[in-house]
PDB file of N, CA and C in Angstrom:
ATOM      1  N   UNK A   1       7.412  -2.149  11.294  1.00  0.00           N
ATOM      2  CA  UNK A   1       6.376  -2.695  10.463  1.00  0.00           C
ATOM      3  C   UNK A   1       6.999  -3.115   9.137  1.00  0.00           C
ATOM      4  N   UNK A   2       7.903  -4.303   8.756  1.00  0.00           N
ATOM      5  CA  UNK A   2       8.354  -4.368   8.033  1.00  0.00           C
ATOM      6  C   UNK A   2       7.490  -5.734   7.652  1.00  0.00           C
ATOM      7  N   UNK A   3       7.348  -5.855   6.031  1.00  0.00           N
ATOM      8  CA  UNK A   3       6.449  -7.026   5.425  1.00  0.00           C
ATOM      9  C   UNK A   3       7.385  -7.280   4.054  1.00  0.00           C
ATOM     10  N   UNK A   4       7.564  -8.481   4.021  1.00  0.00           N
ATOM     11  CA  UNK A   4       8.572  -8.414   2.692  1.00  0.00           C
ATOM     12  C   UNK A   4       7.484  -9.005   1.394  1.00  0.00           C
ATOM     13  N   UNK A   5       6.015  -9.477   1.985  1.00  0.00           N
ATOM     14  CA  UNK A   5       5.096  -9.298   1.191  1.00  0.00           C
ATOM     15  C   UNK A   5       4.919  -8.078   0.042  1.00  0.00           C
ATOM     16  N   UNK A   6       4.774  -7.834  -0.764  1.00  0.00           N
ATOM     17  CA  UNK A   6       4.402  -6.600  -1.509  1.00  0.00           C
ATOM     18  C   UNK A   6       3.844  -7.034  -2.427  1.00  0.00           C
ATOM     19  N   UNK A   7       3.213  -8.285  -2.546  1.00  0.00           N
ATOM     20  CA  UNK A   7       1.947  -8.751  -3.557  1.00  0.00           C
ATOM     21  C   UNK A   7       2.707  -8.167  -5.087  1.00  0.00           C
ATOM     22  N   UNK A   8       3.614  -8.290  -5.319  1.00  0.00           N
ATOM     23  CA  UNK A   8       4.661  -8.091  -6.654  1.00  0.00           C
ATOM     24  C   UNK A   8       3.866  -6.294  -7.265  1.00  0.00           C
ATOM     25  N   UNK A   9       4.121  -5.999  -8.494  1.00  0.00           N
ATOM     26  CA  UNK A   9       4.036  -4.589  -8.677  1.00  0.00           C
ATOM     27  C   UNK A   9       2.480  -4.552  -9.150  1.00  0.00           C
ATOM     28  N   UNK A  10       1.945  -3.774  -9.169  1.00  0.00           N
ATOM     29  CA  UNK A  10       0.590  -3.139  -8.875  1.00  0.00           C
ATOM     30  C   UNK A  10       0.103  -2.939 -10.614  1.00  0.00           C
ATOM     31  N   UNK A  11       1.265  -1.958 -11.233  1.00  0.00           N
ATOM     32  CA  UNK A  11       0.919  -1.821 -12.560  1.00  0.00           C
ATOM     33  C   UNK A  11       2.380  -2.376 -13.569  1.00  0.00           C
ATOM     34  N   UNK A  12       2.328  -3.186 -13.687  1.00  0.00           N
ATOM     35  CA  UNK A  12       4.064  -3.590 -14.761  1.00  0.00           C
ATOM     36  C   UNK A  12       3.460  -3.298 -16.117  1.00  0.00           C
ATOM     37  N   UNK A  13       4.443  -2.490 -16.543  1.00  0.00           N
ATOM     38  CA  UNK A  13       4.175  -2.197 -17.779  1.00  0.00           C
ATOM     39  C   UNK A  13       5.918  -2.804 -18.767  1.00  0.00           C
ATOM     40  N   UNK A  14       5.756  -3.678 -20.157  1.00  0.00           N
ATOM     41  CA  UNK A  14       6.635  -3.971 -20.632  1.00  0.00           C
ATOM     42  C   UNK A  14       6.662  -3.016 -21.932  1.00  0.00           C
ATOM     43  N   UNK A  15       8.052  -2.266 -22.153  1.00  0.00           N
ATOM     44  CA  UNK A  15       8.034  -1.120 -23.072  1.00  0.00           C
ATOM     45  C   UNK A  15       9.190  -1.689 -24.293  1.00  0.00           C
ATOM     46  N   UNK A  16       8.494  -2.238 -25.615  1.00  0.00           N
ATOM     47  CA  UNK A  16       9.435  -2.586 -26.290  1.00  0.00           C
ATOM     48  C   UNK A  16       9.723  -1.483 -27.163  1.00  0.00           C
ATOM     49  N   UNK A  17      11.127  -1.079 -27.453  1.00  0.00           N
ATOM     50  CA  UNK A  17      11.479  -0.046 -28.134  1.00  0.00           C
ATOM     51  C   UNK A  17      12.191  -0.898 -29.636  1.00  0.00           C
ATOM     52  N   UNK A  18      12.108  -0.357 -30.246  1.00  0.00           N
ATOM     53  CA  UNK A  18      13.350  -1.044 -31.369  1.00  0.00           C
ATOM     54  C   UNK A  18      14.407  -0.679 -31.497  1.00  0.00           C
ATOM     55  N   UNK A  19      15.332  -1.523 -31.860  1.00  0.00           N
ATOM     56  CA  UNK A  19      15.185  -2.982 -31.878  1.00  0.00           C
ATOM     57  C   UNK A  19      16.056  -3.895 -30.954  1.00  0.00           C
ATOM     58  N   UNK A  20      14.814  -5.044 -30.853  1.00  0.00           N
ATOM     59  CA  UNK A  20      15.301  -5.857 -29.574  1.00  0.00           C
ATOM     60  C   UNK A  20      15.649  -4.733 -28.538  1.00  0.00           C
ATOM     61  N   UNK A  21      15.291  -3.790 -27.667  1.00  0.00           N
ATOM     62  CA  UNK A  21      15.237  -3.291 -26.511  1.00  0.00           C
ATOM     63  C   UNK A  21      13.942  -3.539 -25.915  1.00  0.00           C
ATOM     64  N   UNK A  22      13.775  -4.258 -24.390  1.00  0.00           N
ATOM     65  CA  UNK A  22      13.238  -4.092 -23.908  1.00  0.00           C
ATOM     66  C   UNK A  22      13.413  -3.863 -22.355  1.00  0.00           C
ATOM     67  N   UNK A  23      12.277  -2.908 -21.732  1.00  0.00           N
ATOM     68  CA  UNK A  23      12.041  -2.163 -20.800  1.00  0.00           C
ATOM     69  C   UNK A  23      11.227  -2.669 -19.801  1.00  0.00           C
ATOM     70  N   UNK A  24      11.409  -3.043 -18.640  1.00  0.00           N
ATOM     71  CA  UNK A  24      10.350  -3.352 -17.371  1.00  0.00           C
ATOM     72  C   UNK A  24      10.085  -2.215 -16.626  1.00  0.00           C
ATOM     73  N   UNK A  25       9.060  -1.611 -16.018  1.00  0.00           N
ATOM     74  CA  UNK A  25       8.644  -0.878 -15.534  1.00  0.00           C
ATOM     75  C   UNK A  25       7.832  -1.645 -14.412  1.00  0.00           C
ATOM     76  N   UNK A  26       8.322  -1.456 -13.326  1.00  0.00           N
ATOM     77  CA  UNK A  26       7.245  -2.073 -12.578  1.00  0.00           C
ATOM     78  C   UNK A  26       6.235  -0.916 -11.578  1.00  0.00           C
ATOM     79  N   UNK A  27       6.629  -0.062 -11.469  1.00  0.00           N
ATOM     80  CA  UNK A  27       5.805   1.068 -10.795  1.00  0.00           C
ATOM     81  C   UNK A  27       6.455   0.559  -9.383  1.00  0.00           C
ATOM     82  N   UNK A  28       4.449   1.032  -8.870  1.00  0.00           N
ATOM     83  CA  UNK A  28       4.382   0.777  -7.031  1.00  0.00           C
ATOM     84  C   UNK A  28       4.294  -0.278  -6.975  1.00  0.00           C
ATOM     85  N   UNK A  29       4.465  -0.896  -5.951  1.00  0.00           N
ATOM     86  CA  UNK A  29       3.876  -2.748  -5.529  1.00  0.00           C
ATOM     87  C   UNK A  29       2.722  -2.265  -4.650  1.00  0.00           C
ATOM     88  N   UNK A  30       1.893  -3.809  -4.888  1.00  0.00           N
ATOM     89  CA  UNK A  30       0.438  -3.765  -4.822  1.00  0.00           C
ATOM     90  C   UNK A  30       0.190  -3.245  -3.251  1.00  0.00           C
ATOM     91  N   UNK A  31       1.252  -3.569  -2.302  1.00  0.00           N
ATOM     92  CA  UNK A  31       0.794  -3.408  -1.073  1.00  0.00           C
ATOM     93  C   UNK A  31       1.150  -2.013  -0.870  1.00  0.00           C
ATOM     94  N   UNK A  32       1.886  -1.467  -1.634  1.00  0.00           N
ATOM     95  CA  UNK A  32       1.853   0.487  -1.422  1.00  0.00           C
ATOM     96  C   UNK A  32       0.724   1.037  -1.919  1.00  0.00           C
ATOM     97  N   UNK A  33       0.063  -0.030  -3.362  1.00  0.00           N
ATOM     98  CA  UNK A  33      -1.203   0.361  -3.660  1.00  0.00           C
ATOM     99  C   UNK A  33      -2.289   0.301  -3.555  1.00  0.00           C
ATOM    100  N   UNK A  34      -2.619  -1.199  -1.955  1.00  0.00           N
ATOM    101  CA  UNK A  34      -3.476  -1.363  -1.466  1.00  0.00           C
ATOM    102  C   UNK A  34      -3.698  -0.242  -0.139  1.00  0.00           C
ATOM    103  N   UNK A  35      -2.191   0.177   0.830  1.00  0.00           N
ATOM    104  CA  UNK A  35      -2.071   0.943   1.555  1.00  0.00           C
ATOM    105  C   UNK A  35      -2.548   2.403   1.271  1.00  0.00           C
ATOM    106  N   UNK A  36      -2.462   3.032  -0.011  1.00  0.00           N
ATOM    107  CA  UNK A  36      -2.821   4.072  -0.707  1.00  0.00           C
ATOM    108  C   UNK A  36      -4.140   4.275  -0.585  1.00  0.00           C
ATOM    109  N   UNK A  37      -4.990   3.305  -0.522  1.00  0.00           N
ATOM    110  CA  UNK A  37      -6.324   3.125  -1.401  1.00  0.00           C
ATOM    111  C   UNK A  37      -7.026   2.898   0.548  1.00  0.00           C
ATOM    112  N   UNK A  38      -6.447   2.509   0.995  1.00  0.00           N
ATOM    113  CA  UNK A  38      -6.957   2.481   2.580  1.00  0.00           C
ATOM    114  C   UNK A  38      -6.808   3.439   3.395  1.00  0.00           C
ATOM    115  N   UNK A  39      -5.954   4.450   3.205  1.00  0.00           N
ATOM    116  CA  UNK A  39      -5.579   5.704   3.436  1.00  0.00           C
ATOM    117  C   UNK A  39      -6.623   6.801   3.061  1.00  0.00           C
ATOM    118  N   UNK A  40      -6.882   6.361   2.028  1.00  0.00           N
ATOM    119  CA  UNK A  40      -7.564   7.093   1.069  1.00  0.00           C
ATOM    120  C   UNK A  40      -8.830   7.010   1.940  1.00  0.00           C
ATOM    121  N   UNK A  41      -9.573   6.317   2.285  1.00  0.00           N
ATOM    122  CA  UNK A  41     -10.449   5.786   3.035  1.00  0.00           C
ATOM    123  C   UNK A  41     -10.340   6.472   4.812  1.00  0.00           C
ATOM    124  N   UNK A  42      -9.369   5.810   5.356  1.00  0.00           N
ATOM    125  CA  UNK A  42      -9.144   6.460   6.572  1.00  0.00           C
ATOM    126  C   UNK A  42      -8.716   7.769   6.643  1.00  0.00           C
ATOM    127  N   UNK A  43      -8.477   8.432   5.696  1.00  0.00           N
ATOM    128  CA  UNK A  43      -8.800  10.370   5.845  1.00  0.00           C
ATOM    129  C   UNK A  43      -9.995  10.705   5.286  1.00  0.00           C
ATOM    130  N   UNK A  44     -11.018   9.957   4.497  1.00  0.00           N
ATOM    131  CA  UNK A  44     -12.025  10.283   4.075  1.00  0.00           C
ATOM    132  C   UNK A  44     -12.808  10.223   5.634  1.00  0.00           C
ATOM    133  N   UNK A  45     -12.567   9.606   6.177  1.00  0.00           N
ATOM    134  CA  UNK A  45     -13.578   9.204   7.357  1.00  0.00           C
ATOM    135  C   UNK A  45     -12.950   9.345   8.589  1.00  0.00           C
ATOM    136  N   UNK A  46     -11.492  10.718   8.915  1.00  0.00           N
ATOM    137  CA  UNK A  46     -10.944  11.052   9.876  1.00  0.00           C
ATOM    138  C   UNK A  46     -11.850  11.084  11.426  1.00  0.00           C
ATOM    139  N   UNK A  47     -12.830  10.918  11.565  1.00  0.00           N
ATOM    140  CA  UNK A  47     -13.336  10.952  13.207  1.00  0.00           C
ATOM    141  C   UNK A  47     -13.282   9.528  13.148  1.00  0.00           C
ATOM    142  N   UNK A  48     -13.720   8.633  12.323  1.00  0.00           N
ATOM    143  CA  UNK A  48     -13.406   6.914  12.488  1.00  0.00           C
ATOM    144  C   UNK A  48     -11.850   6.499  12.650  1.00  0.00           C
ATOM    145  N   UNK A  49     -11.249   7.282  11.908  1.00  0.00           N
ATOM    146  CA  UNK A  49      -9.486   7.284  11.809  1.00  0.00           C
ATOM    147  C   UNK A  49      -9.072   7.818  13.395  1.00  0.00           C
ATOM    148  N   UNK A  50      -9.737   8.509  14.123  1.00  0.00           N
ATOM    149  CA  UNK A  50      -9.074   9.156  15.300  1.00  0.00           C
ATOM    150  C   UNK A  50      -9.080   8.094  16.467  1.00  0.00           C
ATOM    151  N   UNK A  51     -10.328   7.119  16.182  1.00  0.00           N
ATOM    152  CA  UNK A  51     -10.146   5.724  16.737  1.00  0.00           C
ATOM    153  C   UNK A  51      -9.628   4.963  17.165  1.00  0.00           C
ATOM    154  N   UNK A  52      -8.087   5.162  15.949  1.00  0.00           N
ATOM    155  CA  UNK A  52      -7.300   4.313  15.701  1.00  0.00           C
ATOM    156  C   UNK A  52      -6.255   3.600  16.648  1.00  0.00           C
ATOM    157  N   UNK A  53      -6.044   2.520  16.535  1.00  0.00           N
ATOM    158  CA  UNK A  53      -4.991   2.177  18.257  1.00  0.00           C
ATOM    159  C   UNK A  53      -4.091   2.688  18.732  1.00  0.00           C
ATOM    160  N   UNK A  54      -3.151   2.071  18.938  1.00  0.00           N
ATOM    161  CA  UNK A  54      -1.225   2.807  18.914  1.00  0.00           C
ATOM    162  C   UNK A  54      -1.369   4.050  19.313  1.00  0.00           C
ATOM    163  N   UNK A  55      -1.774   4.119  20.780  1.00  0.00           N
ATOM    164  CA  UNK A  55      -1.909   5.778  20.876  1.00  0.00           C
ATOM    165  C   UNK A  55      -0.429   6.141  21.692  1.00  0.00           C
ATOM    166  N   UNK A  56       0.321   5.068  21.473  1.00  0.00           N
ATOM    167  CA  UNK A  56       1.672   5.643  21.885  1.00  0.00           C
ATOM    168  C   UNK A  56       2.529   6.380  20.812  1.00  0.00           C
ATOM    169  N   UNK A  57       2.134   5.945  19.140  1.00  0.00           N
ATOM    170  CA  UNK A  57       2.201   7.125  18.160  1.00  0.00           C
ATOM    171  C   UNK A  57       1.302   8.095  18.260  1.00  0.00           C
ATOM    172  N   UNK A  58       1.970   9.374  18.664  1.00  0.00           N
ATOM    173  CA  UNK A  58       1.266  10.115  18.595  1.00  0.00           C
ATOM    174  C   UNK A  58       0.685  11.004  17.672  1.00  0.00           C
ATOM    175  N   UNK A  59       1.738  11.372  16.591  1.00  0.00           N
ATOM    176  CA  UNK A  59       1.218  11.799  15.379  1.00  0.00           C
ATOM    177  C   UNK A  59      -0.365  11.595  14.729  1.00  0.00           C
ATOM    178  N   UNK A  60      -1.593  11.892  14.922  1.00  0.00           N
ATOM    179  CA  UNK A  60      -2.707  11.026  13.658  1.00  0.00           C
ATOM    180  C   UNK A  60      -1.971  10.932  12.437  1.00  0.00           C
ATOM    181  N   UNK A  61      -1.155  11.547  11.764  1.00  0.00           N
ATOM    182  CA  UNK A  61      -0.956  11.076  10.416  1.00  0.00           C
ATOM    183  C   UNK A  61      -0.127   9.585  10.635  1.00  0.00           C
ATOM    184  N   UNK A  62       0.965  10.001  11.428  1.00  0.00           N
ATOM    185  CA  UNK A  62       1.116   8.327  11.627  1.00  0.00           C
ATOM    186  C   UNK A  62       0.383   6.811  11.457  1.00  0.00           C
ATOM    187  N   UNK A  63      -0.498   7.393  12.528  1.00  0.00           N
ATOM    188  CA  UNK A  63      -1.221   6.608  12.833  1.00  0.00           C
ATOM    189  C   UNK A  63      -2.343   6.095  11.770  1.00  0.00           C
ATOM    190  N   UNK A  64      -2.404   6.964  11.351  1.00  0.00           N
ATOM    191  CA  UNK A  64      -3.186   6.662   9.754  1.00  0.00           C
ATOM    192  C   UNK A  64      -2.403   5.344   8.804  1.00  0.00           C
ATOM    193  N   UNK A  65      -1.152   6.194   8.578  1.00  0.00           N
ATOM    194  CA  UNK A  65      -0.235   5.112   7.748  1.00  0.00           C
ATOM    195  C   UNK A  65       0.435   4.562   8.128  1.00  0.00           C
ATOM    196  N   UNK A  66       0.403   3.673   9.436  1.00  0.00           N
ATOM    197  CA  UNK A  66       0.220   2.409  10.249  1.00  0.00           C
ATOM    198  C   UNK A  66      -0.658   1.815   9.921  1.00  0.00           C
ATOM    199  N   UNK A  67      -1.843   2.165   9.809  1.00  0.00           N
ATOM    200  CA  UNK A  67      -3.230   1.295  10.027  1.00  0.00           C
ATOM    201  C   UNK A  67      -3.015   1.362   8.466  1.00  0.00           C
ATOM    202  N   UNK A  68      -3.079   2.410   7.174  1.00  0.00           N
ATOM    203  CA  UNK A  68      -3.369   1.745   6.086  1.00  0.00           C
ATOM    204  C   UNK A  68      -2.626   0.405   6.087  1.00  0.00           C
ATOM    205  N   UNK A  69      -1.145   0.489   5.852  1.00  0.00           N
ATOM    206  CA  UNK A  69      -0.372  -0.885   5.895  1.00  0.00           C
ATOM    207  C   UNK A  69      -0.569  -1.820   6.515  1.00  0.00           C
ATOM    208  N   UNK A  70      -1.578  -2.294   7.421  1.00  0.00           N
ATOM    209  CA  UNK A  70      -1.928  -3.384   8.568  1.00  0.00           C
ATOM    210  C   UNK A  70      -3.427  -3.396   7.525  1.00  0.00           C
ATOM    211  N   UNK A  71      -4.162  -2.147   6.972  1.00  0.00           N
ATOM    212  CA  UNK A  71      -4.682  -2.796   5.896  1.00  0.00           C
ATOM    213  C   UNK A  71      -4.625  -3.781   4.640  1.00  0.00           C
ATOM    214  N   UNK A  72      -3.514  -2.744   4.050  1.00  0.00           N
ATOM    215  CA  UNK A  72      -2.785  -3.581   3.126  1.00  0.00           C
ATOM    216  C   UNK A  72      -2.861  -4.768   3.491  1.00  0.00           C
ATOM    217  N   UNK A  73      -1.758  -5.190   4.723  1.00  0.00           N
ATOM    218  CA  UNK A  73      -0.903  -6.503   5.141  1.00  0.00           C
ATOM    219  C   UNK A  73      -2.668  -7.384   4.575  1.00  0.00           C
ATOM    220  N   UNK A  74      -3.694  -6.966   5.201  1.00  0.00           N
ATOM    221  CA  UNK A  74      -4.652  -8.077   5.382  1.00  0.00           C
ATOM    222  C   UNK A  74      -5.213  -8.331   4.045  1.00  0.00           C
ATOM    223  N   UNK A  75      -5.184  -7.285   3.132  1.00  0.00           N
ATOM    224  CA  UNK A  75      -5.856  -7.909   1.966  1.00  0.00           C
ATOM    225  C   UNK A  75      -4.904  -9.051   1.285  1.00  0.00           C
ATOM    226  N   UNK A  76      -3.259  -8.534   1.136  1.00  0.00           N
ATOM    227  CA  UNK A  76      -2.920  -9.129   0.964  1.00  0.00           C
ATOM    228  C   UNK A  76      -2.665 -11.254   1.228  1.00  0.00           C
ATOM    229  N   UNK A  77      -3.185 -10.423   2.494  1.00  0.00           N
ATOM    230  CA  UNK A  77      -3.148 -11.889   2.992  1.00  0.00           C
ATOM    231  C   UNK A  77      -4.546 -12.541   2.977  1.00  0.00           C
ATOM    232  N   UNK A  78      -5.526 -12.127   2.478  1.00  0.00           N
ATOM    233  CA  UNK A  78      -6.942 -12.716   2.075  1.00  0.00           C
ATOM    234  C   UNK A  78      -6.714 -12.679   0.335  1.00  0.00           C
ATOM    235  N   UNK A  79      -5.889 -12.332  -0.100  1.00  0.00           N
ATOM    236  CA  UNK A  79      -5.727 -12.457  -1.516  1.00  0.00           C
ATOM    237  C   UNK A  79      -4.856 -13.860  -1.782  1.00  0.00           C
ATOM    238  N   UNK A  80      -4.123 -14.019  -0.507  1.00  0.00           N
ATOM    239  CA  UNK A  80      -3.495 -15.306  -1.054  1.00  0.00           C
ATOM    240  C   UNK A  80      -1.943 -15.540  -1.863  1.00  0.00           C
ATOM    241  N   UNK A  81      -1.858 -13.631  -1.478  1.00  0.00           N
ATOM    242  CA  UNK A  81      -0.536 -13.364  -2.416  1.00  0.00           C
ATOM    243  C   UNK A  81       0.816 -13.948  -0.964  1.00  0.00           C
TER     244      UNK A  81
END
Protein backbone atom coordinates (compact mmCIF):
# COMPACT_ATOMS: atom_id res chain seq x y z
CA UNK A 1 0.00 0.00 0.00
CA UNK A 2 2.36 2.47 -0.97
CA UNK A 3 0.93 6.24 -2.07
CA UNK A 4 3.54 8.84 -2.70
CA UNK A 5 0.48 11.21 -2.32
CA UNK A 6 0.72 12.66 1.27
CA UNK A 7 -1.33 15.84 0.52
CA UNK A 8 2.11 17.81 1.79
CA UNK A 9 2.32 18.33 5.84
CA UNK A 10 -0.82 18.58 7.86
CA UNK A 11 0.53 21.28 10.37
CA UNK A 12 3.95 23.35 9.02
CA UNK A 13 4.93 25.47 11.39
CA UNK A 14 7.85 28.26 10.40
CA UNK A 15 10.06 29.02 13.66
CA UNK A 16 12.08 32.22 13.27
CA UNK A 17 14.74 32.44 15.90
CA UNK A 18 17.26 35.38 15.87
CA UNK A 19 18.98 36.27 13.96
CA UNK A 20 18.26 35.35 10.46
CA UNK A 21 17.67 31.58 11.67
CA UNK A 22 15.03 29.97 10.33
CA UNK A 23 13.27 26.64 11.14
CA UNK A 24 10.68 24.38 9.08
CA UNK A 25 8.80 22.06 10.95
CA UNK A 26 6.61 20.18 9.01
CA UNK A 27 5.06 17.59 11.46
CA UNK A 28 2.73 14.61 10.05
CA UNK A 29 1.55 14.80 6.37
CA UNK A 30 -2.03 15.24 5.80
CA UNK A 31 -2.58 11.68 4.66
CA UNK A 32 -1.13 10.21 8.15
CA UNK A 33 -3.53 12.85 9.42
CA UNK A 34 -6.42 12.02 7.44
CA UNK A 35 -5.61 8.12 8.16
CA UNK A 36 -5.50 9.02 11.99
CA UNK A 37 -8.79 10.69 12.01
CA UNK A 38 -10.44 7.52 10.06
CA UNK A 39 -9.04 5.18 12.42
CA UNK A 40 -10.24 7.12 14.93
CA UNK A 41 -13.63 6.45 13.52
CA UNK A 42 -13.19 2.76 12.58
CA UNK A 43 -12.33 1.76 16.35
CA UNK A 44 -15.01 4.00 17.51
CA UNK A 45 -17.42 1.80 15.58
CA UNK A 46 -15.34 -1.71 15.85
CA UNK A 47 -18.48 -4.18 14.94
CA UNK A 48 -18.73 -1.89 11.55
CA UNK A 49 -14.75 -2.19 11.43
CA UNK A 50 -15.05 -6.15 11.76
CA UNK A 51 -16.74 -5.83 8.29
CA UNK A 52 -13.87 -4.89 6.88
CA UNK A 53 -12.47 -6.75 3.57
CA UNK A 54 -8.94 -8.32 3.22
CA UNK A 55 -9.82 -11.14 5.31
CA UNK A 56 -6.63 -12.68 4.17
CA UNK A 57 -5.06 -10.05 6.81
CA UNK A 58 -5.81 -11.47 9.54
CA UNK A 59 -4.90 -9.27 12.28
CA UNK A 60 -8.33 -6.66 12.93
CA UNK A 61 -5.83 -4.12 13.87
CA UNK A 62 -4.38 -4.49 10.54
CA UNK A 63 -7.09 -4.42 8.95
CA UNK A 64 -8.21 -1.31 10.50
CA UNK A 65 -5.01 0.54 9.31
CA UNK A 66 -5.43 -0.69 5.83
CA UNK A 67 -8.80 0.62 5.52
CA UNK A 68 -7.92 3.99 7.43
CA UNK A 69 -5.21 4.65 4.57
CA UNK A 70 -7.60 3.57 1.58
CA UNK A 71 -9.54 6.25 3.60
CA UNK A 72 -7.09 8.68 3.58
CA UNK A 73 -6.04 7.70 -0.17
CA UNK A 74 -9.86 8.84 -1.01
CA UNK A 75 -10.15 12.06 0.63
CA UNK A 76 -7.18 12.89 -0.63
CA UNK A 77 -8.15 12.23 -3.86
CA UNK A 78 -11.66 14.12 -3.59
CA UNK A 79 -9.57 16.99 -2.23
CA UNK A 80 -7.79 17.30 -5.40
CA UNK A 81 -4.42 17.16 -3.66
Amino acid sequence: MSNTNTGGPAFPVLIVDRPKKLEHFNGMTLRDYFAAKAMQGLIAHEERAKQLGSHNLGDFDERVAVAAYRYANAMLKARGA
